[in-house]
Protein backbone atom coordinates (compact mmCIF):
# COMPACT_ATOMS: atom_id res chain seq x y z
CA UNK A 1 151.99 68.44 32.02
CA UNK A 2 154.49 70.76 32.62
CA UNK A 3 158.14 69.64 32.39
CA UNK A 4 160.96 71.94 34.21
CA UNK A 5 164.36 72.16 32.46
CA UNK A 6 166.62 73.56 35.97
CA UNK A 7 164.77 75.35 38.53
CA UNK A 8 162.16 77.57 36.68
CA UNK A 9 163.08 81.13 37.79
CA UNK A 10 160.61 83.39 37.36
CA UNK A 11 162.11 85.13 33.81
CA UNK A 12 162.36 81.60 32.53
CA UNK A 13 160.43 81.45 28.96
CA UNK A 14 157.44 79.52 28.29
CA UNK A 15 157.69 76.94 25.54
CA UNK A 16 154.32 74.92 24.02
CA UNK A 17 155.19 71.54 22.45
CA UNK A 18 151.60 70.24 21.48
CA UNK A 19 151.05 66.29 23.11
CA UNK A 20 148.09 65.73 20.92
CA UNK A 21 148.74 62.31 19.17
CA UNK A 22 149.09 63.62 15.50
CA UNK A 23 151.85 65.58 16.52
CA UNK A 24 153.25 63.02 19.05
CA UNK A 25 153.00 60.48 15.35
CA UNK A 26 156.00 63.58 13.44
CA UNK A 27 158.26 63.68 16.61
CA UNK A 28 156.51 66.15 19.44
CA UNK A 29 157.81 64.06 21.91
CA UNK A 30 161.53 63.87 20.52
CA UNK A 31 160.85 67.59 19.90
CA UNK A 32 160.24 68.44 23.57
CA UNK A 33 163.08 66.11 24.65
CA UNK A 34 165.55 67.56 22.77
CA UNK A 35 164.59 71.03 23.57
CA UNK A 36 164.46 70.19 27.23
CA UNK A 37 168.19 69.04 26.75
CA UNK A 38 169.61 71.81 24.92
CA UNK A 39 168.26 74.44 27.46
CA UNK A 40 169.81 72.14 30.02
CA UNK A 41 172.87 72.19 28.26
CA UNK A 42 173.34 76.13 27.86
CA UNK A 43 171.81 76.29 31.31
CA UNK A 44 169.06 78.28 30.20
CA UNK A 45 165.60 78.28 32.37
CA UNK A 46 162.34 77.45 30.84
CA UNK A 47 158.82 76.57 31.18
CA UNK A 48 157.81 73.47 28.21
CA UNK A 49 154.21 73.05 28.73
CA UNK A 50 152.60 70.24 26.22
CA UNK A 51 149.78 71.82 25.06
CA UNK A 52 147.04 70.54 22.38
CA UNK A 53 147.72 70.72 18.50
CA UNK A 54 146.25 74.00 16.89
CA UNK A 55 145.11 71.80 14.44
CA UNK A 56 147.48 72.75 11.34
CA UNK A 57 148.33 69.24 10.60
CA UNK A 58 151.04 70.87 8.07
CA UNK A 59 152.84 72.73 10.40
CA UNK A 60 153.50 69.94 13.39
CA UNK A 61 155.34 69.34 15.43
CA UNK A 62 154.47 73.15 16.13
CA UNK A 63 156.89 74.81 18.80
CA UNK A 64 155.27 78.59 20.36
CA UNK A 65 157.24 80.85 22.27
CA UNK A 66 155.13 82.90 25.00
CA UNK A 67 156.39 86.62 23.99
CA UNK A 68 155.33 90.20 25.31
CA UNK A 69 153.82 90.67 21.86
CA UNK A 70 152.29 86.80 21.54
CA UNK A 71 153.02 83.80 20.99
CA UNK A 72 156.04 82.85 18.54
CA UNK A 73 155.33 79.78 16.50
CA UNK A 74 158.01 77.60 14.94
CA UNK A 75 157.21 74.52 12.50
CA UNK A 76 157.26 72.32 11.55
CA UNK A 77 160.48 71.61 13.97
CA UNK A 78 162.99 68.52 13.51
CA UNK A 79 164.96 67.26 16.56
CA UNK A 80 168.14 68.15 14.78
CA UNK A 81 166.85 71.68 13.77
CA UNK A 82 166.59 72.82 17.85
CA UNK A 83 170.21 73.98 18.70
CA UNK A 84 169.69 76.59 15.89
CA UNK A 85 166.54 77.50 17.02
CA UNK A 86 168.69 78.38 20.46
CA UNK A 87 171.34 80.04 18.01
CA UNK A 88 168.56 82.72 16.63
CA UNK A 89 167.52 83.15 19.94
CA UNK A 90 163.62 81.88 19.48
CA UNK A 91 163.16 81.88 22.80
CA UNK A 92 163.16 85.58 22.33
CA UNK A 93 161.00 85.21 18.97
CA UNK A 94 164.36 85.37 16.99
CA UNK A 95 164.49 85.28 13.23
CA UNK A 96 164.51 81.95 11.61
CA UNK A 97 163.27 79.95 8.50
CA UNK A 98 161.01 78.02 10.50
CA UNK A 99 159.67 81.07 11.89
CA UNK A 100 156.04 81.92 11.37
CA UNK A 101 155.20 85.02 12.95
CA UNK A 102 152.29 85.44 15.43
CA UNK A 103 150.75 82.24 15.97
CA UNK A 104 147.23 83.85 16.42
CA UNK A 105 147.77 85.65 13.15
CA UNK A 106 148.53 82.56 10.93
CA UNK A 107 145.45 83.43 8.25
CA UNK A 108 144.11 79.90 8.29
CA UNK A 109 143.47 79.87 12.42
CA UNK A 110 142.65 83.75 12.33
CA UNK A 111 139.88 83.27 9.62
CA UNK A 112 137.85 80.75 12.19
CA UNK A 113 135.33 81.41 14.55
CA UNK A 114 136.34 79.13 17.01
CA UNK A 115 133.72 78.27 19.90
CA UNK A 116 133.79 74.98 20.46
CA UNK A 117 137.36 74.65 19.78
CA UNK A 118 138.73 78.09 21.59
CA UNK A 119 140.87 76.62 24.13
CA UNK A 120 142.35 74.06 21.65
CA UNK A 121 145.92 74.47 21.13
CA UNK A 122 146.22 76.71 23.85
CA UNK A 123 146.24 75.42 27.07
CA UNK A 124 147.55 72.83 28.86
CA UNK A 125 144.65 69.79 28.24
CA UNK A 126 144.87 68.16 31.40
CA UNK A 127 145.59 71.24 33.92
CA UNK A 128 142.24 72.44 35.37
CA UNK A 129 143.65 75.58 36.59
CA UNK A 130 144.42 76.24 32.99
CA UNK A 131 140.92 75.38 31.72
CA UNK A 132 139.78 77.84 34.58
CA UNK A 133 141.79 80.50 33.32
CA UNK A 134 140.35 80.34 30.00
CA UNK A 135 136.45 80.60 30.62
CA UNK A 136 136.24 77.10 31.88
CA UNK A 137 133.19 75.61 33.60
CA UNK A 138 131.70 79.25 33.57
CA UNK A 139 128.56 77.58 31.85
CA UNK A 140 128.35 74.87 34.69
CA UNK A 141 128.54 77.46 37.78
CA UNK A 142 125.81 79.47 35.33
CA UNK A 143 123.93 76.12 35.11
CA UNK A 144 124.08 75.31 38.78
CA UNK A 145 122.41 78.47 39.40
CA UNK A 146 119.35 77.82 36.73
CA UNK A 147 116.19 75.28 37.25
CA UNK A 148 116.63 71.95 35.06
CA UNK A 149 114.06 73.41 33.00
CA UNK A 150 115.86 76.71 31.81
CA UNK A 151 118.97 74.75 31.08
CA UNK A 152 117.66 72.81 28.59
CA UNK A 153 115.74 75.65 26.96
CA UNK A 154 118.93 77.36 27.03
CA UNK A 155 120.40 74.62 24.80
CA UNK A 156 116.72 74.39 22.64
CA UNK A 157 116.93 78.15 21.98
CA UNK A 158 120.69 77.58 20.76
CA UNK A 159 119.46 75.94 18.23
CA UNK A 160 122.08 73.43 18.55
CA UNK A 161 121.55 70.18 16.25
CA UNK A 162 123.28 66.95 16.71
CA UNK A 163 126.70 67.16 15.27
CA UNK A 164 127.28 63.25 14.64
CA UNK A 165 125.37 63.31 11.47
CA UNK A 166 121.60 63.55 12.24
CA UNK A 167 121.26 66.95 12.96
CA UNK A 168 118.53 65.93 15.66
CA UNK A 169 117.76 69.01 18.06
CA UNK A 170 120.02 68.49 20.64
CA UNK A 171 117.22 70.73 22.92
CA UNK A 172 114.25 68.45 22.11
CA UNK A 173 116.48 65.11 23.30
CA UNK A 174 117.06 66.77 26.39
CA UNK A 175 113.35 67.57 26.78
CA UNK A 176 112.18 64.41 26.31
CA UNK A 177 114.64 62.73 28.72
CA UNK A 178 113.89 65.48 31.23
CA UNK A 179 109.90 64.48 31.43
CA UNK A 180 110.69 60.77 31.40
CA UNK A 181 109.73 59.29 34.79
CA UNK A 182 112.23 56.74 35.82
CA UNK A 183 114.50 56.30 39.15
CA UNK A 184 118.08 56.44 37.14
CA UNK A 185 118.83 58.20 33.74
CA UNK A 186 122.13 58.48 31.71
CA UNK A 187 124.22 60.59 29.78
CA UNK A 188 126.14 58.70 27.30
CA UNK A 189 128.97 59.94 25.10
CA UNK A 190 129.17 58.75 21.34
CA UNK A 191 133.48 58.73 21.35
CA UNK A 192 133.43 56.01 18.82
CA UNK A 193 134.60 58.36 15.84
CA UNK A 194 135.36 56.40 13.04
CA UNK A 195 134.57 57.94 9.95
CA UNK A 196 137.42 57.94 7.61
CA UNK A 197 139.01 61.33 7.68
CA UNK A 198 137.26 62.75 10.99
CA UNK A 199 139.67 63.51 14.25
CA UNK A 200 137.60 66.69 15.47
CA UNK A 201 136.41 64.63 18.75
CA UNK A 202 139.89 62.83 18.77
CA UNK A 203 141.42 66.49 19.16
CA UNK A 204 138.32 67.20 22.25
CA UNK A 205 139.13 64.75 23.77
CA UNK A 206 142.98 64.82 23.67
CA UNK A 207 143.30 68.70 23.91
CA UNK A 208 140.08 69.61 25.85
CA UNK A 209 139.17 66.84 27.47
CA UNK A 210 137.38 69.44 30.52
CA UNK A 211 134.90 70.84 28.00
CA UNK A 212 133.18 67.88 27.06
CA UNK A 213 133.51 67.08 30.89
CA UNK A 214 131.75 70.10 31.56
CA UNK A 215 129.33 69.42 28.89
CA UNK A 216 128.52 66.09 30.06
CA UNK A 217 127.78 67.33 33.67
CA UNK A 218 125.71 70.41 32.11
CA UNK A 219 123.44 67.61 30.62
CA UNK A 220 123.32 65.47 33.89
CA UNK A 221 121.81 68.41 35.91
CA UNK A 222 119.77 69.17 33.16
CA UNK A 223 117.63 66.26 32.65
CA UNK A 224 118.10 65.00 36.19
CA UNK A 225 121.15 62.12 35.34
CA UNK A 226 123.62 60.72 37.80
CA UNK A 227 125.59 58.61 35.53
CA UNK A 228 127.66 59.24 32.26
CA UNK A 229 129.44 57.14 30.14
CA UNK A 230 132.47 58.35 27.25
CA UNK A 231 132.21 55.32 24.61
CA UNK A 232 135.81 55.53 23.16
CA UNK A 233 137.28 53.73 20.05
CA UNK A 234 140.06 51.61 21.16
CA UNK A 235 142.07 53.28 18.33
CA UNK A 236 142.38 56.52 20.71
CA UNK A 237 144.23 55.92 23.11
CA UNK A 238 145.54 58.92 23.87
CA UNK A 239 142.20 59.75 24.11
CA UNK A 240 141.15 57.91 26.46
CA UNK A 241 144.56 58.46 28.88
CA UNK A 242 143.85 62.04 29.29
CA UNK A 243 140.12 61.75 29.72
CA UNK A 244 140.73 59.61 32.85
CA UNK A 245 143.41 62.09 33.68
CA UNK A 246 140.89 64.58 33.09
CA UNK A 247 137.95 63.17 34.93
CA UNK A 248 140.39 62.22 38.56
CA UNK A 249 141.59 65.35 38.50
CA UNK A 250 137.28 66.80 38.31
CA UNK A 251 136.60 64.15 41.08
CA UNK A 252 139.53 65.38 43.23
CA UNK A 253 138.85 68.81 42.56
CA UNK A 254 134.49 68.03 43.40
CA UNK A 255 133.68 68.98 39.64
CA UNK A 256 132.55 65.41 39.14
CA UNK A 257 130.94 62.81 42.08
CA UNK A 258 128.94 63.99 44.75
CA UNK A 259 128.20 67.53 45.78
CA UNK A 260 129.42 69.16 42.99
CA UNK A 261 130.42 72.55 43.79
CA UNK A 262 128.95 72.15 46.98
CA UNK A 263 125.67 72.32 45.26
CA UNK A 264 124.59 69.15 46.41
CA UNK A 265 123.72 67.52 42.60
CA UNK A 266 125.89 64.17 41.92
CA UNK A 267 126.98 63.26 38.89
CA UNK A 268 129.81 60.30 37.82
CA UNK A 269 131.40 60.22 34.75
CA UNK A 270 133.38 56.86 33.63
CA UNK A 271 135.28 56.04 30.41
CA UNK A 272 134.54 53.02 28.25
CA UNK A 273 136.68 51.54 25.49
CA UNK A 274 135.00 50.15 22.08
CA UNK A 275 136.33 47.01 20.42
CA UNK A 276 136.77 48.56 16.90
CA UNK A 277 133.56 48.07 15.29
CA UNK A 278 132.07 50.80 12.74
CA UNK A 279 128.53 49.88 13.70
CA UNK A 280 129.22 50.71 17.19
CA UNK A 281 129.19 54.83 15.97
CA UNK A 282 125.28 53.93 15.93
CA UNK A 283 123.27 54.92 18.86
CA UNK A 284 122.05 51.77 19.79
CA UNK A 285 124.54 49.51 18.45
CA UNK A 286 126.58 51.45 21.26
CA UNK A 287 124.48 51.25 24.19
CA UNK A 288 124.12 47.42 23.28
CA UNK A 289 127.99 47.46 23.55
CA UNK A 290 128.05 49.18 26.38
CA UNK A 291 126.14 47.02 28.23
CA UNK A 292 128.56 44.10 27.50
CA UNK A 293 127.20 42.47 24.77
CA UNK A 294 127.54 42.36 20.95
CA UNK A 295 127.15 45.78 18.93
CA UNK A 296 124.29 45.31 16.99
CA UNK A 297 121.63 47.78 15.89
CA UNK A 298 118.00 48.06 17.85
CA UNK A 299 114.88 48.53 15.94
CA UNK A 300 113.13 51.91 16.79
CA UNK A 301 110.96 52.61 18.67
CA UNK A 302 111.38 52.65 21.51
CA UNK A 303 113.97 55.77 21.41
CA UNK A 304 117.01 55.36 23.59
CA UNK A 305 115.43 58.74 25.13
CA UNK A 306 112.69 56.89 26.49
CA UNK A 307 114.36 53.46 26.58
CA UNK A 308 118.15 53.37 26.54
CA UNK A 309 120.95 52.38 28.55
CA UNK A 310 119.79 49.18 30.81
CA UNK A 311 116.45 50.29 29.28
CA UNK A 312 116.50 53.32 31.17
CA UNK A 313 116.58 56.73 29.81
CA UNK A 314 119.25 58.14 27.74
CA UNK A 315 120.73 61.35 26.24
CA UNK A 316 123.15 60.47 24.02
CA UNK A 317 125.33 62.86 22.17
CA UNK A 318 128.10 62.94 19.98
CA UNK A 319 131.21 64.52 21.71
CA UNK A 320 131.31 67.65 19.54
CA UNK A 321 127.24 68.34 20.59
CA UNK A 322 128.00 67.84 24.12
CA UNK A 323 131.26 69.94 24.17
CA UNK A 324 129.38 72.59 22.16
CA UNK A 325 127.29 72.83 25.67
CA UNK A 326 129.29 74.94 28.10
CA UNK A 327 129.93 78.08 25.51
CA UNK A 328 126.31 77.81 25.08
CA UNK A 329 125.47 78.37 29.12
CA UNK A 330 128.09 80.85 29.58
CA UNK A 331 127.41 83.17 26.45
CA UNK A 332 123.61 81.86 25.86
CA UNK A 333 122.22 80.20 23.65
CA UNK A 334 121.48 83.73 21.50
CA UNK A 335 125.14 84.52 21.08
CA UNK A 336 125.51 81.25 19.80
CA UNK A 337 122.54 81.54 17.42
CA UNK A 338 123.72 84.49 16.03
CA UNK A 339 126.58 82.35 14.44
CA UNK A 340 125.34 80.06 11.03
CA UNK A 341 123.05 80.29 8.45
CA UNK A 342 119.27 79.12 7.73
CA UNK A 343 118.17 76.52 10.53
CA UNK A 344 121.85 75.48 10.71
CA UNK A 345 122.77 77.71 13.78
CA UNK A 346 126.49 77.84 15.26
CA UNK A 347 129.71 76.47 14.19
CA UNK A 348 130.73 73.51 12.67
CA UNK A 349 134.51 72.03 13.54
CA UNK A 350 135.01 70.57 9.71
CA UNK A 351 138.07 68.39 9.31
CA UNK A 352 140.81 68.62 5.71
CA UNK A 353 141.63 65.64 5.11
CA UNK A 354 142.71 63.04 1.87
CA UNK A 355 144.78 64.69 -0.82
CA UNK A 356 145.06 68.18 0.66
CA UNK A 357 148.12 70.25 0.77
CA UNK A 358 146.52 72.12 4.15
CA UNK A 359 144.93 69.34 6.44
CA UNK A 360 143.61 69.89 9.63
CA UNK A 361 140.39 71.52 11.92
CA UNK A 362 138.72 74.39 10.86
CA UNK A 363 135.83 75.84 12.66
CA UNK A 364 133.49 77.90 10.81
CA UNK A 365 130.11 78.78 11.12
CA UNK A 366 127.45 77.46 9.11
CA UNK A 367 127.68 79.09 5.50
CA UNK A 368 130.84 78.76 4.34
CA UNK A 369 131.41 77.36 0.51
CA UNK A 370 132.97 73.96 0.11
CA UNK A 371 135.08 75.91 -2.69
CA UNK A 372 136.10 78.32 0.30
CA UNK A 373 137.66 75.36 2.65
CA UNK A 374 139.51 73.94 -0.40
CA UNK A 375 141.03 76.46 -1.19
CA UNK A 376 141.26 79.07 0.75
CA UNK A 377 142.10 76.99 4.04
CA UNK A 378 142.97 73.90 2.33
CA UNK A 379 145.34 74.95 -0.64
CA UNK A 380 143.90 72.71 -3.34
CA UNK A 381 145.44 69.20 -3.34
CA UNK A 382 148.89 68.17 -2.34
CA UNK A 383 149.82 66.47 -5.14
CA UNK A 384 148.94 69.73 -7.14
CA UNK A 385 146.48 68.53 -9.66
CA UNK A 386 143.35 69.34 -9.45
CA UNK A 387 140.66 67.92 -7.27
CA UNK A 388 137.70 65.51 -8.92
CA UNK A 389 136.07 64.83 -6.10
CA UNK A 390 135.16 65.59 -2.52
CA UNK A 391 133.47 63.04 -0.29
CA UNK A 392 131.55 64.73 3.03
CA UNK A 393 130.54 63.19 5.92
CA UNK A 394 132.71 60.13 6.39
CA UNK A 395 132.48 56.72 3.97
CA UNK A 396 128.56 56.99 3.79
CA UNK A 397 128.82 60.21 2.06
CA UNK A 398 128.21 61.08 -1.29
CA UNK A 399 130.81 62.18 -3.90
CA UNK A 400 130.49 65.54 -4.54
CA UNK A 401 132.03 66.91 -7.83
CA UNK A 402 133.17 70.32 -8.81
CA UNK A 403 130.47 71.66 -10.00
CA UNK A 404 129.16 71.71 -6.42
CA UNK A 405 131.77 73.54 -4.74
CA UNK A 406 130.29 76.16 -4.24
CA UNK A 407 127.33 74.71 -2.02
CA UNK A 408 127.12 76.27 1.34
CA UNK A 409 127.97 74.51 4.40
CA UNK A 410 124.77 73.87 6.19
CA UNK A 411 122.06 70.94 6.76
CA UNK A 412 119.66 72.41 4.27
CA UNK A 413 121.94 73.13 1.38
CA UNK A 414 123.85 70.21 1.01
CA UNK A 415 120.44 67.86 1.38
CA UNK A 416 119.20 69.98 -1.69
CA UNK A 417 122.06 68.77 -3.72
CA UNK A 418 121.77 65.23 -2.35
CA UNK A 419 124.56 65.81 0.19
CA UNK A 420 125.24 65.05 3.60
CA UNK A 421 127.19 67.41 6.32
CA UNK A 422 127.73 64.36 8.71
CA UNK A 423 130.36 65.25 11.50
CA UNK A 424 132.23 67.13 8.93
CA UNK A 425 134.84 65.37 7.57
CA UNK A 426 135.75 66.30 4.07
CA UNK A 427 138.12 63.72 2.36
CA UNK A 428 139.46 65.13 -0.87
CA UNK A 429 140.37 63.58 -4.19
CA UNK A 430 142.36 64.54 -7.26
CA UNK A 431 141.80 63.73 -10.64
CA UNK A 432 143.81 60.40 -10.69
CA UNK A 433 141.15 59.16 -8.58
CA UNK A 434 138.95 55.73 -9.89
CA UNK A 435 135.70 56.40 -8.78
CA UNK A 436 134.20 53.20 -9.84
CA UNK A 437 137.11 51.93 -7.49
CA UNK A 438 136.11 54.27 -4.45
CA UNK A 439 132.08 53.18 -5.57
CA UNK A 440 133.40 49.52 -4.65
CA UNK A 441 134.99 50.35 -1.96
CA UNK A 442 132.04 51.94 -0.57
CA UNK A 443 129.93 48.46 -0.63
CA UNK A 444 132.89 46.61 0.41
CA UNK A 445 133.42 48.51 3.66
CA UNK A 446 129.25 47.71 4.56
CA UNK A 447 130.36 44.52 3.97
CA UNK A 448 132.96 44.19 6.48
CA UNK A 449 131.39 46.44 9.04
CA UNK A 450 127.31 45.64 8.59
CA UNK A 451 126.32 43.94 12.13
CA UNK A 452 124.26 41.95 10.25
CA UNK A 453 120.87 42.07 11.44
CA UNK A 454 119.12 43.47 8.34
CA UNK A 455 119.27 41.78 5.15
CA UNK A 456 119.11 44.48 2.63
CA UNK A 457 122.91 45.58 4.36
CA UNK A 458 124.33 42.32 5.25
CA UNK A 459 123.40 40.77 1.50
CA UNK A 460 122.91 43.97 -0.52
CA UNK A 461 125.91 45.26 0.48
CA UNK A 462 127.89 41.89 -0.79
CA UNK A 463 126.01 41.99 -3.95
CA UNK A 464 126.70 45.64 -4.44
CA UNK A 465 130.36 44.48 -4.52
CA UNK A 466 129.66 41.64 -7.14
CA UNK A 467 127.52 44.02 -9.67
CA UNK A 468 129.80 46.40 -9.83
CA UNK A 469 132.77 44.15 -10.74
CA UNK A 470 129.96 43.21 -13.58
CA UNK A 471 129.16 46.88 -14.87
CA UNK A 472 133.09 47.75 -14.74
CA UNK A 473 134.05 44.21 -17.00
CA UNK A 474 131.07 45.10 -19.36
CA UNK A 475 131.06 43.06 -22.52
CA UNK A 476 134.43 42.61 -22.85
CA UNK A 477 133.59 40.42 -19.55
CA UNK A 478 130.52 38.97 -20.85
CA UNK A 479 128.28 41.41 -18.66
CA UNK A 480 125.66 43.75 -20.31
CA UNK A 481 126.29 46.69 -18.71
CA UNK A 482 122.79 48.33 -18.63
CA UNK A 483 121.18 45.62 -17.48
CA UNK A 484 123.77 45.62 -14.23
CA UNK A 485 123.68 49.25 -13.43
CA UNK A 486 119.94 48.87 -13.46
CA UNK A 487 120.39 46.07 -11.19
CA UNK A 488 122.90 48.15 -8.82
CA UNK A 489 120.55 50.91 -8.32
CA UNK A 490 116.86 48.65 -7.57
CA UNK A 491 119.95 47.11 -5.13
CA UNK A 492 120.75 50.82 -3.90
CA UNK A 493 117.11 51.13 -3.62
CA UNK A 494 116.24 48.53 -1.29
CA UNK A 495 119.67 49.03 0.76
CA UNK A 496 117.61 53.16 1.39
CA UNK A 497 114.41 52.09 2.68
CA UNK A 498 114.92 48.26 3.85
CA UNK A 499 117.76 48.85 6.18
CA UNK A 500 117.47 49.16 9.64
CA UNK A 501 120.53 52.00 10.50
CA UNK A 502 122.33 54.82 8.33
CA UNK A 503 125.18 51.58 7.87
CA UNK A 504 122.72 49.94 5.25
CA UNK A 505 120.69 53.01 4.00
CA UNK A 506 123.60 55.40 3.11
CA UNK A 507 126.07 53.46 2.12
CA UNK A 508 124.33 53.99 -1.59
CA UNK A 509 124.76 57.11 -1.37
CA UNK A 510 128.56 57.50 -2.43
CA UNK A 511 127.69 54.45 -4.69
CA UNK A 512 125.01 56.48 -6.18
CA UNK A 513 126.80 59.54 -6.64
CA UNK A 514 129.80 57.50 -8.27
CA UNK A 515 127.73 56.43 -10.93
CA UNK A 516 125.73 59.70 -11.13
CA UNK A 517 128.62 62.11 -11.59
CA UNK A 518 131.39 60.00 -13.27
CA UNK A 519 130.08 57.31 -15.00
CA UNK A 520 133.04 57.48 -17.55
CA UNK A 521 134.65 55.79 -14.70
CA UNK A 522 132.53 52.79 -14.55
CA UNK A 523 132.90 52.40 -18.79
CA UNK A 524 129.60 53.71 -19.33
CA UNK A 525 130.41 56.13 -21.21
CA UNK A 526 133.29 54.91 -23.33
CA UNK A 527 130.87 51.76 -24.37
CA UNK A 528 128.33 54.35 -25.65
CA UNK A 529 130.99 55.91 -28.10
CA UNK A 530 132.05 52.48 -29.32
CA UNK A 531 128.21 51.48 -29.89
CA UNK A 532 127.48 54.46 -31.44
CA UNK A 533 130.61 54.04 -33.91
């Protein structure tokens, strides 16, 4: 969306105000208002495209300034601080204390490798020119021009893996989808990210919504797929306003519907909004919702490969796996091998969140330290003490403490130390933090969110609650505490291998690792001093 302030002459200076929602929540939108009205006002010409958020939570609302040398970044900008950007003449990348230099030289975006996420920040999300100008659907016209076969051995020989949590080969799900016999097939779009302290498909799908477009469409031809669906949270719904925008402006433009690119391969695309249920994230709990009826889990087999959407079958994807598709065509799947470490190829977009002086997106390959994106991207904790305890891969994580910082980021390493990479959301803590407390919490929230078609989650998770009120009263409640935490982890036990979904068989893991790595908090160790006085 581009929004003229007088007749844009052709000297008239380009100015970025992001429109993704976190910086819409601090003021963008009064931001680019106000700006709009002071150029007005001095009857200067300009160019305010709203762009996506760079992803430097810290620094929004972030204002660039398209210069001969780069772009100018100012932030984070109040309404009432714009008439003095005018005064230190920013539109010519004037000298001010909101100043920030180069915008592309900003050490925590120039330390990424940024694939999936290059365009983010950038461009203008919803202007398909734009996304053309900046390597867009390269990897579809590439695809169009392959057999269905080579496209997915493109994306097998990538090495790609899942990126919502399982880490399945995203190559061998296309495969088997491909060689499934069946008159209609699907491409379905996991949206429904709601693991605390995630927002990397949230910033896709609001800054780059084309790309996962693309990817979507890459898949179709791929396995032979006519219809997609994007399964949105209804908490998004910015989201979900600029995919549509997105996806008319594909139709109108024959990206998406028949004949695409006169190639003669159809393919519709069609956005969905959840109703707010956690379980829903779960493959099957989604395609149950998607079909109209309550989001509960399915047993496996059959595989939603074979057996998915109106029984028909499926590829279904997170967003960040199926946006991770059209770099992968248009560079091949070797360049992005070469990126990562082990069997954990590419990049992962890993999200800063909790008590963190630097939040945001960083996209790294495989192989970076946890240490390194606490520190050196994230600046240790806001409140300035020191961090306890790091929680990966969304509420079902463990609790990771600080003597494994320095575990590398990658599917192997952190399921040696009993870790999970998830969709990469890393929630920090400092060291007020109750970690019996955040062990409670964990049970609680399977509680409230469990569909309730296993046992060992819809009961174990409310007893989980109940025995560790029990171990954290102790005697002076008139629990014995041994017996209890024995209790809570046969409980933990049967949750693992009983459950049906990751909702009832990981949620011991951060209750697990509570107890593991900071029993003090849970009085287990303060009641062995006292007996042993």
């Amino acid at each position: 969306m581009n929004i003229n302030a007088n007749a844009v002459r052709a000297t008239a200076v380009t100015i970025y105000v992001p429109r993704d929602s976190t910086a819409i929540a601090l003021g963008a939108n009064e931001i680019a208002a106000a700006i709009v009205a002071e150029a007005a006002r001095r009857g200067v010409a300009i160019q305010l495209i709203r762009n996506g958020s760079r992803g430097m939570f810290w620094l929004e609302p972030l204002v660039e300034v398209a210069t001969e040398a780069g772009r100018i970044g100012y932030g984070p900008v109040e309404p009432e601080d714009v008439a003095a950007l005018f005064d230190a003449d920013f539109l010519n990348g004037g000298s001010h204390a909101l100043a920030l230099g180069l915008v592309d030289q900003i050490p925590y975006l120039q330390k990424q490798e940024r694939l999936t996420f290059a365009r983010v920040g950038i461009t203008d999300p919803v202007s398909l020119d734009d996304y053309l100008a900046h390597e867009g659907y390269v990897g579809l016209q590439k695809a169009l021009a392959m057999t269905p076969e080579a496209v997915v051995q493109e994306v097998f020989d990538s090495g790609l893996r899942g990126r919502g949590g399982a880490a399945f080969p995203t190559g061998i799900k296309w495969k088997t989808v491909a060689n499934a016999r069946a008159g209609q097939k699907y491409i379905v779009c996991n949206a429904d990210e709601g693991d605390s302290g995630t927002f990397s498909d949230r910033m896709v799908m609001e800054d780059d919504p084309f790309v996962l477009i693309e990817g979507m469409t890459i898949a179709a031809l791929a396995v032979g797929a006519t219809q997609g669906y994007i399964y949105v949270r209804s908490e998004y719904p910015h989201a979900i306003a600029a995919l549509n925008e997105a996806i008319a402006v594909a139709n109108t433009r024959h990206y998406l519907g028949q004949n695409i690119c006169d190639s003669g391969k159809t393919f519709h695309l069609e956005v969905r909004k959840g109703a707010g249920a956690y379980v829903c994230g779960e493959e099957t709990a989604l395609l149950e919702s998607l079909e109209g009826k309550r989001g509960i889990v399915r047993a496996k087999p059959p595989l939603p490969a074979l057996e998915g959407l109106f029984g028909k079958p499926t590829v279904i994807n997170n967003v960040i796996s199926l946006a991770s598709v059209p770099i992968i065509l248009s560079r091949g799947g070797a360049f992005y091998k070469n990126y990562g470490i082990g069997r954990s190829y590419g990049t992962l977009p890993m999200q800063l969140a909790g008590n963190i002086k630097f939040g945001g997106l960083v996209e790294k390959a495989f192989g970076v330290t946890l240490r390194e994106l606490l520190f050196d991207f994230g600046g240790g904790t806001a409140s300035g003490r020191a961090i306890r305890a790091v929680q990966v891969g969304g509420p079902l994580g463990p609790y990771l403490p600080e003597s494994l910082f320095d575990t590398k980021i990658d599917y192997e390493s952190f399921s040696a130390v009993g870790g999970t990479v998830g969709h990469g959301g890393i929630v920090v803590f400092d060291d007020s933090v109750d970690m019996a407390k955040q062990a409670r919490y964990a049970m609680e929230f399977c509680a409230v969110e469990s569909c309730g078609k296993c046992t060992p989650c819809r009961i174990g998770s409310t007893r989980g609650v109940e025995v560790i009120d029990k171990i954290v009263a102790g005697s002076s409640g008139g629990f014995d505490r041994p017996r209890e935490v024995h209790l809570l982890r046969d409980l933990c036990d049967t949750m693992i291998n009983g459950s049906l979904c990751a909702m009832g068989n990981m949620t011991p893991l951060p209750v697990l690792s509570a107890l593991n790595n900071f029993p003090e908090d849970f009085g287990i160790e303060v009641e062995q001093e006292v007996a042993e006085q």
